[in-house]
Protein backbone atom coordinates (compact mmCIF):
# COMPACT_ATOMS: atom_id res chain seq x y z
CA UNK A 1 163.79 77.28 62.05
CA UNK A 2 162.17 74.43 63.29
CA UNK A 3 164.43 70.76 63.54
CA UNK A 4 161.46 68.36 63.14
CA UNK A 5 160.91 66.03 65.93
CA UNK A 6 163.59 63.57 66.94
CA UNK A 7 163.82 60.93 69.68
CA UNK A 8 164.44 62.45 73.10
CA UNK A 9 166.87 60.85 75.20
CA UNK A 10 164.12 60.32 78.57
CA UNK A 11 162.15 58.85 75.95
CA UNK A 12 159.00 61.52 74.37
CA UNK A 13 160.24 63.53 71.61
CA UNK A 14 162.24 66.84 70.75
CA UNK A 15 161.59 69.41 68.38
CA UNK A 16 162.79 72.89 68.32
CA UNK A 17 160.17 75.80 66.90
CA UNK A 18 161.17 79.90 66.76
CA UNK A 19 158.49 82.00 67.60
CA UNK A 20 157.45 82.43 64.32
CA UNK A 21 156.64 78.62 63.61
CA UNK A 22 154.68 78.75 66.96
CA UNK A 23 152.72 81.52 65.91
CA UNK A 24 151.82 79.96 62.77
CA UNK A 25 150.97 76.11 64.67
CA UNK A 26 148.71 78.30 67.08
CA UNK A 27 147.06 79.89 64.92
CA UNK A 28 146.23 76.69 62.25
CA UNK A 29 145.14 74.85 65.56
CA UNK A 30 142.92 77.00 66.91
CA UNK A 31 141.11 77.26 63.31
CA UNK A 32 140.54 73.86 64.13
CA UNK A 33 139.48 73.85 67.12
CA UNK A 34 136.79 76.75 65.97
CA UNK A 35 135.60 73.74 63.18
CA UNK A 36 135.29 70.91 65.60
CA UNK A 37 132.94 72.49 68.05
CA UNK A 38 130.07 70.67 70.01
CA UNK A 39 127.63 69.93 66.55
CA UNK A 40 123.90 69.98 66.87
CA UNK A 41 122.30 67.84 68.78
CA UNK A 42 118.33 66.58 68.87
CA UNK A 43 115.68 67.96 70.97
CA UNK A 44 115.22 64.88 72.85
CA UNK A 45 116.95 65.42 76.29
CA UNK A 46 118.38 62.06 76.67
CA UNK A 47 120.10 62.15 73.39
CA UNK A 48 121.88 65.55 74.52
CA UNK A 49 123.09 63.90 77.25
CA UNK A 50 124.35 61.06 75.42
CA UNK A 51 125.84 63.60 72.83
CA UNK A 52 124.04 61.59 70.38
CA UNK A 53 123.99 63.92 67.07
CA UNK A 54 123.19 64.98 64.01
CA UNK A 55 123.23 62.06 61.98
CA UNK A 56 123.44 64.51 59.03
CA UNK A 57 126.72 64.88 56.79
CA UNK A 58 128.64 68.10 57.14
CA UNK A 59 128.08 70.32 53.90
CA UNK A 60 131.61 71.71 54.98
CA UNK A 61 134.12 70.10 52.73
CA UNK A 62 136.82 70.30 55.57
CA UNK A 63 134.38 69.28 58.02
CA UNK A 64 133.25 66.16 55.50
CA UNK A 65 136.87 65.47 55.54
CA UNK A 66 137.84 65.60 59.26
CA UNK A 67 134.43 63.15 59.71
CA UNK A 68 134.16 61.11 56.52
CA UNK A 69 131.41 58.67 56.14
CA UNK A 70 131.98 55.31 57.72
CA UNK A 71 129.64 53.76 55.40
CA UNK A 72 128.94 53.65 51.64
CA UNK A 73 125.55 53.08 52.53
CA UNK A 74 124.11 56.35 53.50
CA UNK A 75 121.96 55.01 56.09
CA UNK A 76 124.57 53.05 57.88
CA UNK A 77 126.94 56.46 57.69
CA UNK A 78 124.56 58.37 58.97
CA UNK A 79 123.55 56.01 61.86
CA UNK A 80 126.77 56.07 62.61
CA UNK A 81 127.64 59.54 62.65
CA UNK A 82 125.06 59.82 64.91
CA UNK A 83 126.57 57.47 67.68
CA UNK A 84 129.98 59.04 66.88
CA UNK A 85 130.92 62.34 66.14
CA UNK A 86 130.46 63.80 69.04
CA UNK A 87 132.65 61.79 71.00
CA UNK A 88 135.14 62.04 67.58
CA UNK A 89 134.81 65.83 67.68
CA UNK A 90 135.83 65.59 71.97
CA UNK A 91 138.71 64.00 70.96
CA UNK A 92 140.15 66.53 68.10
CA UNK A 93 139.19 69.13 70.24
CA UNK A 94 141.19 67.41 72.99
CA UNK A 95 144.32 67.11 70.89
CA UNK A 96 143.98 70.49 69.75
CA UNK A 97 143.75 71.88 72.99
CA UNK A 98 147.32 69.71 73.86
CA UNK A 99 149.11 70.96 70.86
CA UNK A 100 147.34 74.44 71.74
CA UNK A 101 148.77 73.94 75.50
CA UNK A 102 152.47 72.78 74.60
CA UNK A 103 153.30 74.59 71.40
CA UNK A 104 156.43 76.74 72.66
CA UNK A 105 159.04 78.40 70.85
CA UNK A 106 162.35 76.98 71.55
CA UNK A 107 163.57 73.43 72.92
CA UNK A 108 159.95 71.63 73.25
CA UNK A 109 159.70 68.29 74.84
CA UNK A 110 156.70 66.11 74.66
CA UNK A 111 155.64 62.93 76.46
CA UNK A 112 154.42 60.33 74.38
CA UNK A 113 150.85 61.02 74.99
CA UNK A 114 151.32 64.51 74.22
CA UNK A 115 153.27 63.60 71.13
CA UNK A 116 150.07 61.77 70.16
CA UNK A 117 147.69 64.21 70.20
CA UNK A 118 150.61 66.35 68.25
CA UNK A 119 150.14 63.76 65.79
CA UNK A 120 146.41 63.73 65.13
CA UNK A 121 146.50 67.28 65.59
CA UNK A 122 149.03 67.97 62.71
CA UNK A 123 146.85 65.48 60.74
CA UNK A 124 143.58 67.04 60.84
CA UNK A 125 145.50 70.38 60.38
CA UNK A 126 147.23 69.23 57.00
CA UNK A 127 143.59 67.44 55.98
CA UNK A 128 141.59 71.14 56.93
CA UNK A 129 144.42 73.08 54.89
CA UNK A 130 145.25 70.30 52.48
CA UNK A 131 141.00 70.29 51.61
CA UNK A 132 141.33 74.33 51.05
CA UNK A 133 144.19 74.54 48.96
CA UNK A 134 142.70 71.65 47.41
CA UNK A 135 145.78 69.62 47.57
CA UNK A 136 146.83 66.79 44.88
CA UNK A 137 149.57 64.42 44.72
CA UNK A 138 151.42 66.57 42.28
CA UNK A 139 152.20 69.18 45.61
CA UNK A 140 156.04 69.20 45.24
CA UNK A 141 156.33 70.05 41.71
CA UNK A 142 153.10 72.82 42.03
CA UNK A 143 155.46 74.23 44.81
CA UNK A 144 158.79 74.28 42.82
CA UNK A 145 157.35 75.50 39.62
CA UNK A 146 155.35 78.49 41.84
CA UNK A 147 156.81 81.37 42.11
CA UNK A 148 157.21 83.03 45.74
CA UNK A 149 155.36 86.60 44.58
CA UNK A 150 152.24 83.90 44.09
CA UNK A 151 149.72 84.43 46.90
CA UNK A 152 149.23 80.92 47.02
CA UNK A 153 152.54 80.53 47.83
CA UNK A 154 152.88 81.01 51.91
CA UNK A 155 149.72 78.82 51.95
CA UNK A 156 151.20 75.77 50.57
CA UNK A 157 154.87 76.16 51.92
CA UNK A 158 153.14 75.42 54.93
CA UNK A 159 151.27 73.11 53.99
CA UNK A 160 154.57 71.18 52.88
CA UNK A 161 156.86 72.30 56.26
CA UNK A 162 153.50 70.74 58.70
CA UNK A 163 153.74 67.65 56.20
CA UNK A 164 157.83 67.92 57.07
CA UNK A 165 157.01 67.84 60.80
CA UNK A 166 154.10 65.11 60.66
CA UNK A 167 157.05 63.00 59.01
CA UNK A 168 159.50 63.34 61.39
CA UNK A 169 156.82 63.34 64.41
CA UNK A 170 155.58 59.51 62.89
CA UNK A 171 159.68 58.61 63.01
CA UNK A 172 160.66 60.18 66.55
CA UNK A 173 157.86 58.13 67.33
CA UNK A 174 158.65 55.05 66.06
């Protein structure tokens, strides 16, 4: 059963996972890796090579969530979207990749930069799952009045133990 990060001593954190949890973290992150793939981008070849995008908003309620409007102004969002989420969807994919990479069952150790993308990682894990389950405030008490036989169950015990880990991750860190 997993500690929850902690301070290491060389500095980085600690956490230890069984191969269970790992199972479980690989799986989640390479779901998200699968939802943060290159988007579409315009025929214009310049703009490809920019990554300049679609300035269009996801219709993906996960993906609307991992790349939420910048703007009220739906011109300004989607001008910006369009300069931005490709480079924004680089970056998830390159913390995914990291948490893909490092996730070990056992004693793991992670720099601070890897601890990092760990972070962001959980974060757009917990928002992807969290948008699914259709997560509220009220989380804790759904999960202690549910009863373990309902199939909803597994899904949001994990949704609470990666919001365990995310905690301790932010205070190994701090």
């Amino acid at each position: 059963m997993s500690t929850g990060f902690i301070t290491g001593v060389r500095g980085g954190v600690v956490a230890t996972f069984d191969a269970a949890e790992v199972s479980i973290l690989r799986s989640l992150v390479t779901q998200v890796l699968g939802l943060v793939e290159p988007g579409a981008t315009g025929d214009d070849p310049l703009e490809r090579a920019l990554g300049i995008g679609s300035a269009e908003a996801p219709s993906d309620p996960v993906l609307a969530r991992l790349f939420p409007a910048a703007y009220e102004d739906q011109g300004e969002a989607a001008e910006f979207r369009r300069y931005t989420e490709a480079t924004l969807r680089d970056a998830k994919r390159a913390d995914a990749q990291t948490m893909l990479e490092t996730a070990q069952p056992g004693r793991l150790e992670l720099s601070d930069d890897q601890a990092q993308a760990w972070l962001r990682s959980l974060n757009d894990i917990r928002l992807a799952l969290g948008v699914r389950l259709e997560v509220t405030e009220e989380i804790h008490e759904e999960i202690a009045g549910m009863s373990q036989d309902d199939p909803r169950y597994p899904a949001y015990v994990t949704y609470d133990w990666l919001t365990y880990l995310q905690d301790t991750l932010v205070r190994a860190l701090w």
